[in-house]
N, C-alpha and C. Protein backbone atom coordinates (compact mmCIF):
# COMPACT_ATOMS: atom_id res chain seq x y z
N UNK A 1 -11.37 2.86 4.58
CA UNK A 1 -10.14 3.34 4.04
C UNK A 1 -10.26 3.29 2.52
N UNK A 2 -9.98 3.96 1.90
CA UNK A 2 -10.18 4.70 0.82
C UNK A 2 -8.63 4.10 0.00
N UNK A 3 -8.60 3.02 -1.25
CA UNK A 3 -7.84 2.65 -2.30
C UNK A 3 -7.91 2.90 -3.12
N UNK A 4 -7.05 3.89 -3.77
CA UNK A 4 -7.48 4.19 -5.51
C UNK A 4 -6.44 3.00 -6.31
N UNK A 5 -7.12 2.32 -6.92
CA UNK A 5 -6.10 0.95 -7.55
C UNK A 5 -6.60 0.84 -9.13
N UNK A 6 -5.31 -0.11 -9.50
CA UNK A 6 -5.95 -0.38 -10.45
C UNK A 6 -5.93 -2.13 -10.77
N UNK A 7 -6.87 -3.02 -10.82
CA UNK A 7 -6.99 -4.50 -10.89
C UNK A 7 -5.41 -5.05 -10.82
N UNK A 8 -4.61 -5.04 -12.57
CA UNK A 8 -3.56 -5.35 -12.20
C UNK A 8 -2.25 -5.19 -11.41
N UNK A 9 -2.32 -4.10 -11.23
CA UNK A 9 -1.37 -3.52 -10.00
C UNK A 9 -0.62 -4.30 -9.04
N UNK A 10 0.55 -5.05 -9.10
CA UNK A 10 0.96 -5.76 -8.12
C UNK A 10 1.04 -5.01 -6.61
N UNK A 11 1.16 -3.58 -6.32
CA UNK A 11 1.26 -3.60 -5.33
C UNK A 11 -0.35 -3.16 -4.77
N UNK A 12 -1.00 -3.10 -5.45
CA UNK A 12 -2.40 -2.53 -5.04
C UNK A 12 -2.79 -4.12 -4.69
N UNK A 13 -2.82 -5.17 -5.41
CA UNK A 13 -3.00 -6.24 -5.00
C UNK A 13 -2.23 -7.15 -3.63
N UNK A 14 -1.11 -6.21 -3.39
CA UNK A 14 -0.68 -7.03 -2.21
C UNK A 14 -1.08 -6.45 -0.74
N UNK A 15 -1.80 -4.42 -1.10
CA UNK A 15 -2.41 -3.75 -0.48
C UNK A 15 -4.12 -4.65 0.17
N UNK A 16 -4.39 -5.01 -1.00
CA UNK A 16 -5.98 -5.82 -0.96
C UNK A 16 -5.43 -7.50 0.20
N UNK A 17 -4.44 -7.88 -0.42
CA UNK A 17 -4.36 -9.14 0.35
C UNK A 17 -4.59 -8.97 1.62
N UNK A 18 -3.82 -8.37 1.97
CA UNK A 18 -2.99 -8.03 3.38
C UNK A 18 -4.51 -7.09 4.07
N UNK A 19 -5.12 -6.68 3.47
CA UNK A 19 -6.81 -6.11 3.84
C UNK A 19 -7.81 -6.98 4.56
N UNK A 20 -7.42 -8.39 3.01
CA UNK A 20 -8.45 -9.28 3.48
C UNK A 20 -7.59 -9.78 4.24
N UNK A 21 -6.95 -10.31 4.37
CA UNK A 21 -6.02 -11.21 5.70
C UNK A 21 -6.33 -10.81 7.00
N UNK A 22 -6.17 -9.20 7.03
CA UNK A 22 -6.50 -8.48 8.52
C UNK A 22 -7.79 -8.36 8.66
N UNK A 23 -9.20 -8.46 7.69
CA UNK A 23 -10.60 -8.01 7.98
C UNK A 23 -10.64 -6.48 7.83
N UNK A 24 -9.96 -5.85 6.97
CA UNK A 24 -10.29 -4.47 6.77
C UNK A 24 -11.27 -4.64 5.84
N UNK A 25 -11.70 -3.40 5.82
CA UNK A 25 -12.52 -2.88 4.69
C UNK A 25 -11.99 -1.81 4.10
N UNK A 26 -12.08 -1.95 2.48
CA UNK A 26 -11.79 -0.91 1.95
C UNK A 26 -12.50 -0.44 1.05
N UNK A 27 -12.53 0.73 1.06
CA UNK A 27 -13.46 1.21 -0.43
C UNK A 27 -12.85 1.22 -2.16
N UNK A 28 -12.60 0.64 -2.50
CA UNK A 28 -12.05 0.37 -3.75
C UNK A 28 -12.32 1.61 -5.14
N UNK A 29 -11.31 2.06 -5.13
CA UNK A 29 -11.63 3.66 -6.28
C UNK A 29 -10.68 3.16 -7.71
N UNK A 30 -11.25 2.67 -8.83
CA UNK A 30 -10.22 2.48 -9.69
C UNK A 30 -9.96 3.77 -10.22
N UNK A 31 -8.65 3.24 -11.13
CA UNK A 31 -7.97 4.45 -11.55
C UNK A 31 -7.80 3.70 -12.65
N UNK A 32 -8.20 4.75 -13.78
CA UNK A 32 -7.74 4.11 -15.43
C UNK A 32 -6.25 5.50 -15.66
N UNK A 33 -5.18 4.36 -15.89
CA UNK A 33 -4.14 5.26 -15.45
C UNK A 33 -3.77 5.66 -17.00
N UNK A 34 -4.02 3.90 -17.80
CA UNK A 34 -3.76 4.55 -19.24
C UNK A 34 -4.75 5.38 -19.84
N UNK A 35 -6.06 5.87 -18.96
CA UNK A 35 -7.04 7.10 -19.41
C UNK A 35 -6.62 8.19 -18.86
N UNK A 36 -5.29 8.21 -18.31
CA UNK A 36 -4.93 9.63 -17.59
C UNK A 36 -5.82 9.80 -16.30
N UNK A 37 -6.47 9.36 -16.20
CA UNK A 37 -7.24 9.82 -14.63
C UNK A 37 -6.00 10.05 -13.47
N UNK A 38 -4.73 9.58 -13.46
CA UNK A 38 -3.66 9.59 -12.42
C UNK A 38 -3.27 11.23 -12.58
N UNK A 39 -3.27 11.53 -13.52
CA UNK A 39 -3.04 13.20 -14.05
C UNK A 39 -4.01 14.12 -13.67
N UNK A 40 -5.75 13.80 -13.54
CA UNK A 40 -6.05 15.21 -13.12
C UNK A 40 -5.81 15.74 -12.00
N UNK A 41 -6.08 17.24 -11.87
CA UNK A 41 -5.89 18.04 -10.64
C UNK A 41 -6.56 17.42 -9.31
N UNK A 42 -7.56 16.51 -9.04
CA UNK A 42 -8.14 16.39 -8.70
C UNK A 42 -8.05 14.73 -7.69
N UNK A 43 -7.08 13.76 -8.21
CA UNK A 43 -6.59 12.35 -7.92
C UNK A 43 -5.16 13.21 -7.55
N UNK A 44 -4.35 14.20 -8.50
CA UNK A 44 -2.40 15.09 -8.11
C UNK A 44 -3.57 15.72 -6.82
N UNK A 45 -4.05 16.17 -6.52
CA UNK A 45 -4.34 16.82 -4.91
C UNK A 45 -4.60 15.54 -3.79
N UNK A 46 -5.02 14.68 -4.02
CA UNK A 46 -5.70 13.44 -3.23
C UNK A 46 -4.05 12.30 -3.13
N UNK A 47 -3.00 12.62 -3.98
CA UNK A 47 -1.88 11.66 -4.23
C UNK A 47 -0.48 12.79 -3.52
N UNK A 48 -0.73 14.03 -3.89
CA UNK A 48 0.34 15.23 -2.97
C UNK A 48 0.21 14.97 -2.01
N UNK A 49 1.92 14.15 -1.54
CA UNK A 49 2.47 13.74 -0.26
C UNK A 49 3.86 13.71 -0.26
N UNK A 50 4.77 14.30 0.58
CA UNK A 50 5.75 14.33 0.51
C UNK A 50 6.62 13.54 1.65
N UNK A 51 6.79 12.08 1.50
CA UNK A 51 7.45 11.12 2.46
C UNK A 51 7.95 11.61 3.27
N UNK A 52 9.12 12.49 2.34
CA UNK A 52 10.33 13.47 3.03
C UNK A 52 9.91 14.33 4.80
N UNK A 53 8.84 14.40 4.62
CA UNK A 53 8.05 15.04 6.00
C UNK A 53 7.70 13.89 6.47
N UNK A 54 7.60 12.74 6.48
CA UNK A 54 7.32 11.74 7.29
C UNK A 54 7.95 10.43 7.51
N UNK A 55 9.15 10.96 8.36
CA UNK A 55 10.54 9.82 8.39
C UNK A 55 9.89 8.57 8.79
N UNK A 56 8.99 8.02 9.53
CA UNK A 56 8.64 6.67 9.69
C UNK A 56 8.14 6.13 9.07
N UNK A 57 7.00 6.99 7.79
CA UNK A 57 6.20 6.61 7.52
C UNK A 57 7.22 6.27 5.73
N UNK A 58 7.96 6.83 5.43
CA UNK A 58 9.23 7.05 4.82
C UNK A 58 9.68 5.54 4.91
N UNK A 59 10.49 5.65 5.96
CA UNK A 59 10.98 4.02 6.56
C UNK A 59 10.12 2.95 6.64
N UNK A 60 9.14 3.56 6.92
CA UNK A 60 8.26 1.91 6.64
C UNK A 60 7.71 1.39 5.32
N UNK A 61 7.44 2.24 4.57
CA UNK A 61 7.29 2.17 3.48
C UNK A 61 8.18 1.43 1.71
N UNK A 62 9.66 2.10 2.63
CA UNK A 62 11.29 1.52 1.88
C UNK A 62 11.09 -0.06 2.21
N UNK A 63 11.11 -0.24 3.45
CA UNK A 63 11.26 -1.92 3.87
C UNK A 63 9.75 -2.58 3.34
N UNK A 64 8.64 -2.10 3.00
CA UNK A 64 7.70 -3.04 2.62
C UNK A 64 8.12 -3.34 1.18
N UNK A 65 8.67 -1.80 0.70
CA UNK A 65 8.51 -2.11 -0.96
C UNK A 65 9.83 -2.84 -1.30
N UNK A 66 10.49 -2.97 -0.43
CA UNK A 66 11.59 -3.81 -0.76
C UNK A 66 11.48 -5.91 -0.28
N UNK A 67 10.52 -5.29 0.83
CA UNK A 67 10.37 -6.83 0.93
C UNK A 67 9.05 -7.49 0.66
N UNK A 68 8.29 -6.49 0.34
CA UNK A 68 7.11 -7.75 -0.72
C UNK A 68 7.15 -8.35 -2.16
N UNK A 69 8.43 -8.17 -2.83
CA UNK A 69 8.31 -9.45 -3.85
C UNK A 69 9.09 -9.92 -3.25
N UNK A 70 9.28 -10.59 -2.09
CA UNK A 70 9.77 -11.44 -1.76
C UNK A 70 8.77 -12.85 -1.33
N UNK A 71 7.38 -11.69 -1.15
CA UNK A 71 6.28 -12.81 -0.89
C UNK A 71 5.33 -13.49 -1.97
N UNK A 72 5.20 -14.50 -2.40
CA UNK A 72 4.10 -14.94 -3.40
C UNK A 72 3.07 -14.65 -2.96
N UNK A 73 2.25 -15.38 -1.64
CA UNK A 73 1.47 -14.88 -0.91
C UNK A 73 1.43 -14.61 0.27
N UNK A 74 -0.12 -14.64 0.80
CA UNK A 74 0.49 -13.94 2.35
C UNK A 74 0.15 -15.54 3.41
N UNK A 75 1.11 -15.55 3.66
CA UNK A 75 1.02 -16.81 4.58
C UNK A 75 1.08 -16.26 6.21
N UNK A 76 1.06 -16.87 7.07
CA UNK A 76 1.74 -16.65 8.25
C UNK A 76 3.35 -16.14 8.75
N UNK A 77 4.08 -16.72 7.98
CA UNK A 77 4.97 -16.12 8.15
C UNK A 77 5.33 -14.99 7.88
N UNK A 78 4.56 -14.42 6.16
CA UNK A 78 4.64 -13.44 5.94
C UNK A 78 4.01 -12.14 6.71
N UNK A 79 2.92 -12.83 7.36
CA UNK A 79 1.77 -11.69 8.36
C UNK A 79 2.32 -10.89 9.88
N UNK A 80 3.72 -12.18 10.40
CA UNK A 80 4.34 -11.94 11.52
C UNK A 80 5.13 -11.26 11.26
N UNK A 81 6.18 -10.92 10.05
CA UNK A 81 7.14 -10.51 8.98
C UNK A 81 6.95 -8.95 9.17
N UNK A 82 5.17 -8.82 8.63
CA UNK A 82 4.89 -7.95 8.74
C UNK A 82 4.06 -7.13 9.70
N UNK A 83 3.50 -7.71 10.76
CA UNK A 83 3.55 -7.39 11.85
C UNK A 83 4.65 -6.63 12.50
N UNK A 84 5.66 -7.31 12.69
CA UNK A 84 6.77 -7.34 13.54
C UNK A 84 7.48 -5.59 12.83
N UNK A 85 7.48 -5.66 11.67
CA UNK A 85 7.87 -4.46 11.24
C UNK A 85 6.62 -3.33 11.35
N UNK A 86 5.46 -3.58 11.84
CA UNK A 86 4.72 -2.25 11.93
C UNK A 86 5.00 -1.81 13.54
N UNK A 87 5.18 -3.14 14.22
CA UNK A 87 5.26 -2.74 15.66
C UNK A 87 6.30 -2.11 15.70
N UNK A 88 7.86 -2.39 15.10
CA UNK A 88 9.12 -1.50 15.11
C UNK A 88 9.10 -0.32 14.99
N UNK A 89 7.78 0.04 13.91
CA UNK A 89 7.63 1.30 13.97
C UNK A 89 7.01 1.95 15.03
N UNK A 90 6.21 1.80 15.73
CA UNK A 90 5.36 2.21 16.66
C UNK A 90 6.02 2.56 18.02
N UNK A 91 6.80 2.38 17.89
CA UNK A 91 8.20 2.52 19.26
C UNK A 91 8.49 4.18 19.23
């Protein structure tokens, strides 16, 4: 799975936690955002997505970004937290 991040990034970093926690692998793509790289045609074709066409993916997305600063790290509780909300979706 393919991450375009950038080191400090709080949510790219809570993307990586939650990676290593589960045993994913990811391929790590930085992005120098204050070099504009987020701007070419080329990262705008690879980032063109419109939620709006994807109500779950929409909804699941609202409730993570609303409830991960709620986590410092990822503990257990936080992993069932978030578990429990991917399975809601999957219904």
């Amino acid at each position: 799975m393919d991450l375009y991040h950038m080191d400090s990034s709080p949510p790219c970093r809570a993307v990586r936690m939650v990676a290593r926690h589960l045993n994913l692998s990811l391929n790590l793509i930085p992005v120098n955002v204050m070099g504009g790289e987020h701007m070419t045609p080329q990262f705008r074709k690879c980032a063109d997505y419109d939620l709006a066409r994807f109500p779950a993916v929409k909804e699941y997305y609202d409730r993570m970004k609303s409830t991960l600063p709620y986590f410092t790290e990822i503990n257990e509780l936080g992993m069932k937290q978030m578990k429990g909300m991917r399975n809601q979706n999957s219904k």
